[in-house]
C-alpha atoms as a PDB file:
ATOM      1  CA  UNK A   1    -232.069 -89.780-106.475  1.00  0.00           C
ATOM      2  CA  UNK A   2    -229.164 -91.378-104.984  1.00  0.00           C
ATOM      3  CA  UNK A   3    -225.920 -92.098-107.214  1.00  0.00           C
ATOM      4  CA  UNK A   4    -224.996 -95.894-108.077  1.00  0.00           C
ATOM      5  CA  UNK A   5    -221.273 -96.346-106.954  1.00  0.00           C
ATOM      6  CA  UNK A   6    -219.320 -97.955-109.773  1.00  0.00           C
ATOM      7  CA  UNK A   7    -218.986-101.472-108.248  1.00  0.00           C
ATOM      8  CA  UNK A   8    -222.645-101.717-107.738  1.00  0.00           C
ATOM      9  CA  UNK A   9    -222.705-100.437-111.109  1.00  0.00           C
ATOM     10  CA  UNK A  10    -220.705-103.484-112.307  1.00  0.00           C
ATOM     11  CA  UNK A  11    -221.760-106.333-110.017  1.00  0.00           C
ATOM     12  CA  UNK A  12    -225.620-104.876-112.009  1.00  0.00           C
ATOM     13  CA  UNK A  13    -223.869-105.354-115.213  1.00  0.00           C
ATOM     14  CA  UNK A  14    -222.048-108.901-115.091  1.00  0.00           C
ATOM     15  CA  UNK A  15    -224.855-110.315-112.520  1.00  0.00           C
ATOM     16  CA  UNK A  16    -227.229-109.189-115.882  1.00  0.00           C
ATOM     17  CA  UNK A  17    -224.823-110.352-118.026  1.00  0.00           C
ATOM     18  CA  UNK A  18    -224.363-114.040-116.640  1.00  0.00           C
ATOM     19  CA  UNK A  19    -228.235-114.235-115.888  1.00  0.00           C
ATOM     20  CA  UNK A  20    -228.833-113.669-119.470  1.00  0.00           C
ATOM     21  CA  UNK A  21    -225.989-116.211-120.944  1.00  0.00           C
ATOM     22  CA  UNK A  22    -227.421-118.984-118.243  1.00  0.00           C
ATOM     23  CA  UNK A  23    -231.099-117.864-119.905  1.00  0.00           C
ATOM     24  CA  UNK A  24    -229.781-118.684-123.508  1.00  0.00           C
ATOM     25  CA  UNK A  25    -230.589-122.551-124.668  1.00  0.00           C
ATOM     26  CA  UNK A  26    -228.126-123.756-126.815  1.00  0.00           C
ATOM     27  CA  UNK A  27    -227.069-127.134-127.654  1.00  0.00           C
ATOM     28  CA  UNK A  28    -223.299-127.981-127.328  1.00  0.00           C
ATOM     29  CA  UNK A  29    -221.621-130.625-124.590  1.00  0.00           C
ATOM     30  CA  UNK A  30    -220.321-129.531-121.287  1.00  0.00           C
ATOM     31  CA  UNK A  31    -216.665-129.804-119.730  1.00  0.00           C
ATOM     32  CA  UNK A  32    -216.813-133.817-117.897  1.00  0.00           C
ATOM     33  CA  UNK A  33    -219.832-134.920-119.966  1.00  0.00           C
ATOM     34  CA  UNK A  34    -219.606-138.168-122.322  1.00  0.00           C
ATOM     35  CA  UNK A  35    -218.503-137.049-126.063  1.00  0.00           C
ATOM     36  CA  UNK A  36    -221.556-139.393-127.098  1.00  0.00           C
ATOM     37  CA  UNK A  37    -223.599-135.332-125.734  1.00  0.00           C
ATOM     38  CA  UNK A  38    -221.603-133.663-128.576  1.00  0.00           C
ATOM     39  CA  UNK A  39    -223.398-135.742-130.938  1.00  0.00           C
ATOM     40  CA  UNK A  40    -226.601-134.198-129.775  1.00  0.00           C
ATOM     41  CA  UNK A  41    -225.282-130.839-131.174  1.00  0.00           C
ATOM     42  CA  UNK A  42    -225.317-132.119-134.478  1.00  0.00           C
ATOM     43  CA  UNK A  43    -224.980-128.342-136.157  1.00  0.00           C
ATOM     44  CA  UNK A  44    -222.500-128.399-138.780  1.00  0.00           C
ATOM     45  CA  UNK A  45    -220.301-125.464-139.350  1.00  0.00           C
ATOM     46  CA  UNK A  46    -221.889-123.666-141.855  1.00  0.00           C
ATOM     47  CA  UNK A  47    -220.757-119.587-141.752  1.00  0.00           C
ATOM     48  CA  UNK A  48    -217.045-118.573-143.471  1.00  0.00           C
ATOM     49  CA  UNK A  49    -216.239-117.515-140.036  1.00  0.00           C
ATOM     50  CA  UNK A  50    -216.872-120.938-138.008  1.00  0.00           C
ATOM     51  CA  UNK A  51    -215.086-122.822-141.373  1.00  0.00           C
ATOM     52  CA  UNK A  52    -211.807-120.351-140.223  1.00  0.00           C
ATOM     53  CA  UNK A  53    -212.277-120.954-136.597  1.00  0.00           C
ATOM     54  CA  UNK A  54    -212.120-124.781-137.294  1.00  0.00           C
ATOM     55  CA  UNK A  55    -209.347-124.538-139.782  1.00  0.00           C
ATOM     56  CA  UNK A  56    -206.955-122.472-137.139  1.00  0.00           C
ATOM     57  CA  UNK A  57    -208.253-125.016-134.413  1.00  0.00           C
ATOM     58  CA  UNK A  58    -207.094-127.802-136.458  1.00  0.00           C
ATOM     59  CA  UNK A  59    -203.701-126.063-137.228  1.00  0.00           C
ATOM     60  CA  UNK A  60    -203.088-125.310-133.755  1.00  0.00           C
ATOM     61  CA  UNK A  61    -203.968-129.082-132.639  1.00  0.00           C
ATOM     62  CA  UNK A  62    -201.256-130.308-135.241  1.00  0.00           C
ATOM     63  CA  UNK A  63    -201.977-133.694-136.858  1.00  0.00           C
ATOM     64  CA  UNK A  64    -203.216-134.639-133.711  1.00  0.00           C
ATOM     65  CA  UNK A  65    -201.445-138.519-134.017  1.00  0.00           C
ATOM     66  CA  UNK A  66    -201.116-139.867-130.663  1.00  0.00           C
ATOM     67  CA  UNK A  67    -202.133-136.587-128.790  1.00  0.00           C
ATOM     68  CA  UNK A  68    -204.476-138.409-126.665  1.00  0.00           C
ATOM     69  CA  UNK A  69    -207.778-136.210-127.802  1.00  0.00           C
ATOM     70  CA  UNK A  70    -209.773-135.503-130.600  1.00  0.00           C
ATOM     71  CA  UNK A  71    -211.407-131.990-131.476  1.00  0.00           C
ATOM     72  CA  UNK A  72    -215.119-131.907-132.558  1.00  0.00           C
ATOM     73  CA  UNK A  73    -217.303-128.746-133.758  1.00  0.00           C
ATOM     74  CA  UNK A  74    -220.548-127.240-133.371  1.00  0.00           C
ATOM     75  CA  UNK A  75    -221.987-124.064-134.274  1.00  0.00           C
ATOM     76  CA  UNK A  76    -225.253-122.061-132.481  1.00  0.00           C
ATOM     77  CA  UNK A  77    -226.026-119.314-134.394  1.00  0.00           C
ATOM     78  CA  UNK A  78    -222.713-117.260-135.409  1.00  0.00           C
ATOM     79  CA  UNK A  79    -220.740-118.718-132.377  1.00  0.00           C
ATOM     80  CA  UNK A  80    -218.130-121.615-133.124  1.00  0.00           C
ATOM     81  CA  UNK A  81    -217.336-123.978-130.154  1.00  0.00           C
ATOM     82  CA  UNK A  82    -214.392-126.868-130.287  1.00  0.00           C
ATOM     83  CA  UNK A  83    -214.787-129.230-127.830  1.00  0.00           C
ATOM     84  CA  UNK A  84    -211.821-131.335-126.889  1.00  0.00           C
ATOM     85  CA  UNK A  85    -212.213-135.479-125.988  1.00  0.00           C
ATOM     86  CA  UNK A  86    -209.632-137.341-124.163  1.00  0.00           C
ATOM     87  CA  UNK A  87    -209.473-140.587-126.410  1.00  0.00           C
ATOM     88  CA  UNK A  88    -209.252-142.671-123.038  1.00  0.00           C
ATOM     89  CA  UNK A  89    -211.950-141.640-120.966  1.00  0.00           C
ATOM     90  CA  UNK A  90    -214.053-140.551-123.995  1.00  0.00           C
ATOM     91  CA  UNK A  91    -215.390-136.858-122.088  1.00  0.00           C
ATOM     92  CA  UNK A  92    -214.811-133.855-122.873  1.00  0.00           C
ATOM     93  CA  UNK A  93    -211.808-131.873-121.072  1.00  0.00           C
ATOM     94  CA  UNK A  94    -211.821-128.216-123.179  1.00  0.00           C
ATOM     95  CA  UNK A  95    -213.825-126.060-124.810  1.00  0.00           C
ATOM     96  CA  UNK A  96    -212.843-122.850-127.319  1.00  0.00           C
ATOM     97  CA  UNK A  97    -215.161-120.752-129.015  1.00  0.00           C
ATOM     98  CA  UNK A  98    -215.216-117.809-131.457  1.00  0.00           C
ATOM     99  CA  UNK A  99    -217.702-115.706-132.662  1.00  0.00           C
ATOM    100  CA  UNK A 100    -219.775-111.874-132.012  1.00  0.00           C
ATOM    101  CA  UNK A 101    -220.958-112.762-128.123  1.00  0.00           C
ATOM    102  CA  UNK A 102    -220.452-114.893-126.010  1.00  0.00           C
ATOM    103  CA  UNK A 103    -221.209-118.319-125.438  1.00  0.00           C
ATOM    104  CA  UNK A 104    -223.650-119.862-123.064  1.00  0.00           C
ATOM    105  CA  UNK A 105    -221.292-120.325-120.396  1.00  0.00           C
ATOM    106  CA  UNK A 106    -223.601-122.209-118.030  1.00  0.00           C
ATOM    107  CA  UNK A 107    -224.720-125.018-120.525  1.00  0.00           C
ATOM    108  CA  UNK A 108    -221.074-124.884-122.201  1.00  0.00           C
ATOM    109  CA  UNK A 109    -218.593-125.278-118.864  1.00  0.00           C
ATOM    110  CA  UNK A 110    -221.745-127.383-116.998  1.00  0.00           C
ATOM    111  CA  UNK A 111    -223.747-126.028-113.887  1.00  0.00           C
ATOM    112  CA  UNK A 112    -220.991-127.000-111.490  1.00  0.00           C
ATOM    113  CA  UNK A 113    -218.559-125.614-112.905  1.00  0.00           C
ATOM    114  CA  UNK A 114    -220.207-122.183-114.293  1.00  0.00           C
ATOM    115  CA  UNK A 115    -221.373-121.404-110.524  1.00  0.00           C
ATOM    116  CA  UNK A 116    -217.644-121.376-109.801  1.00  0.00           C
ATOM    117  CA  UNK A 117    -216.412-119.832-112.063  1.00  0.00           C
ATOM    118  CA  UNK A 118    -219.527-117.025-111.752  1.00  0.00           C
ATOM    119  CA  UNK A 119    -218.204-116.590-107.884  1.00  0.00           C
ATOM    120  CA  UNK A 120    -214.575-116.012-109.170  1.00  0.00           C
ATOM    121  CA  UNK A 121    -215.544-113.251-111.581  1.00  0.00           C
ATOM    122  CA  UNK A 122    -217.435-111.353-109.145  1.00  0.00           C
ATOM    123  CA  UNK A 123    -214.449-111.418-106.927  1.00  0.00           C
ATOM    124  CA  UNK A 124    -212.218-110.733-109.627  1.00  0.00           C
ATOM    125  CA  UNK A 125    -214.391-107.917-110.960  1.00  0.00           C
ATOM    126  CA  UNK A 126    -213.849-106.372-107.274  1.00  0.00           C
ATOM    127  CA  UNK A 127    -209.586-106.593-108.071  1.00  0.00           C
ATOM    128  CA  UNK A 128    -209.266-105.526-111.531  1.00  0.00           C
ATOM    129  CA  UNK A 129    -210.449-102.731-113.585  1.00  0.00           C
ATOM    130  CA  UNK A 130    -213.314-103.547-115.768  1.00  0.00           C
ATOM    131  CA  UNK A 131    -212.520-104.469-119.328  1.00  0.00           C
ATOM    132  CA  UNK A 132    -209.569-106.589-120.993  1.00  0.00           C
ATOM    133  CA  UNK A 133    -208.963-110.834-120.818  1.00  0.00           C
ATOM    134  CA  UNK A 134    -210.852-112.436-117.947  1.00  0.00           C
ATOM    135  CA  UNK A 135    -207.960-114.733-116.564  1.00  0.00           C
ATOM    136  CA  UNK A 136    -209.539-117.398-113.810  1.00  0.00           C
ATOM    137  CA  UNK A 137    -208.135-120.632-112.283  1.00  0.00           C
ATOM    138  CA  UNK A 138    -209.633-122.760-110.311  1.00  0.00           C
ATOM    139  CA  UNK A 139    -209.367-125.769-108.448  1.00  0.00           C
ATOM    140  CA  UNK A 140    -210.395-127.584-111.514  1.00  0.00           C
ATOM    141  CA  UNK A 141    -210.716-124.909-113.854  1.00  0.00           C
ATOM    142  CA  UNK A 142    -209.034-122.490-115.947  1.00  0.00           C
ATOM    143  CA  UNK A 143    -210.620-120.415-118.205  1.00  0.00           C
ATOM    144  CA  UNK A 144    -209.814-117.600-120.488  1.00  0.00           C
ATOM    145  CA  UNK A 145    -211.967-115.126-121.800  1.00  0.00           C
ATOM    146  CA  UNK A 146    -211.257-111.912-124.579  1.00  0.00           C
ATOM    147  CA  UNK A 147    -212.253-109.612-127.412  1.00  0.00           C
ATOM    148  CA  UNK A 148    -214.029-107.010-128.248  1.00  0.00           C
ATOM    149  CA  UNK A 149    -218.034-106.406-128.885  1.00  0.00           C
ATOM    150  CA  UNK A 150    -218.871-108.263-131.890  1.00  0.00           C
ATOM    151  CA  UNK A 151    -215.638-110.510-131.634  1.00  0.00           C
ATOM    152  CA  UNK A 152    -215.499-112.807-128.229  1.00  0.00           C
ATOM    153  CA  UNK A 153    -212.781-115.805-127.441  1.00  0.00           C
ATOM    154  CA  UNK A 154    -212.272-118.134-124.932  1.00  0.00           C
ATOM    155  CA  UNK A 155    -211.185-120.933-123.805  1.00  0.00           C
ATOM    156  CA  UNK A 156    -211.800-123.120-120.625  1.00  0.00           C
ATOM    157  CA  UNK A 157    -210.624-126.395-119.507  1.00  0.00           C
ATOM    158  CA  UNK A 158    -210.584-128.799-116.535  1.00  0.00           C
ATOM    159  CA  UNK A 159    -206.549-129.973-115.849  1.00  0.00           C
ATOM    160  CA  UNK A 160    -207.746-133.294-114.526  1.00  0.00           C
ATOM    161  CA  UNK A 161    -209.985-134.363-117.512  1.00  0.00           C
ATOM    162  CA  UNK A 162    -207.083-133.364-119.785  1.00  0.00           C
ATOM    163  CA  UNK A 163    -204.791-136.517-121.522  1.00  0.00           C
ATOM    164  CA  UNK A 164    -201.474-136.797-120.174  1.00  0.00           C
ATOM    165  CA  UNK A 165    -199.039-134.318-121.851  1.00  0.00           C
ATOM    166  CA  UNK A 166    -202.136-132.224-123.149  1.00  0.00           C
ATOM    167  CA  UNK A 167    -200.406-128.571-123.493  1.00  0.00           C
ATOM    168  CA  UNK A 168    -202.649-126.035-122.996  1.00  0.00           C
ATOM    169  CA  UNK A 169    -201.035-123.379-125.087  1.00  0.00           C
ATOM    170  CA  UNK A 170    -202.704-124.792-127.619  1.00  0.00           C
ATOM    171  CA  UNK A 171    -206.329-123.824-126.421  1.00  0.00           C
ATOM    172  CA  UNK A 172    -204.654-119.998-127.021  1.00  0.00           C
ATOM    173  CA  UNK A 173    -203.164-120.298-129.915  1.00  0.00           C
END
């Protein structure tokens, strides 16, 4: 029996890992779409965990008079998304989530953009040992990824959706 070589090993791994998050229906808005698709999600916050999550989002966002967005939240399950509207074109420009996996990436960032940003980690996989934050910018897109099994963050968020003088930092914080 022939020995896997630790690349294949991983390009197994994340190609199984992204197939399954793209296989995942969930219900929450994509980066460019209308805000009017975040009303489909509809899921109030219900867990301790996603109340926190919203609370430090909220703190983070600041009173949010005259930022130029609003912040609205879903929850699938045990994972707690924020997606981020720019008040003038009324889409949505960021996501953030918080909970024990991951998100579905493909239905949360939108086709487009997951493809993308699926090429980049590959690559990326290729120049960086495995584990730790998943830094990845794009044309388009930056996104953000950490944690630990059981406790997964992110961020991601398109710079030309975002309201003028959006800072970023505070999709981190």
């Amino acid at each position: 029996m022939k020995a896997r070589s630790r690349s294949s090993c991983v390009r197994f791994f994340a190609g199984t890992t992204l197939a399954l998050c793209a296989g995942i229906a969930n219900a929450w808005a994509a980066l460019g779409l209308p805000a009017a698709s975040i009303a489909q999600d509809g899921v109030v916050l219900q867990s301790p965990q996603a109340r926190a999550f919203a609370a430090q989002v909220q703190t983070a966002n600041g009173a949010g008079t005259g930022s130029g967005y609003s912040t609205q939240f879903v929850q699938d399950g045990s994972i707690a998304v924020a997606e981020y509207v720019n008040a003038a074109t009324d889409q949505v420009f960021a996501v953030r989530w918080s909970g024990p996996s991951m998100p579905d990436l493909q239905q949360l960032l939108n086709s487009t953009n997951f493809l993308a940003l699926r090429q980049a980690q590959l690559a990326s996989r290729q120049a960086r040992p495995v584990g730790g934050a998943v830094d990845i910018t794009l044309a388009d897109l930056v996104y953000r990824a950490y944690g630990h099994m059981g406790d997964f963050r992110g961020y991601a968020y398109q710079p030309s959706g975002a309201p003028q003088g959006f800072d970023p930092a505070v999709l981190a914080r």
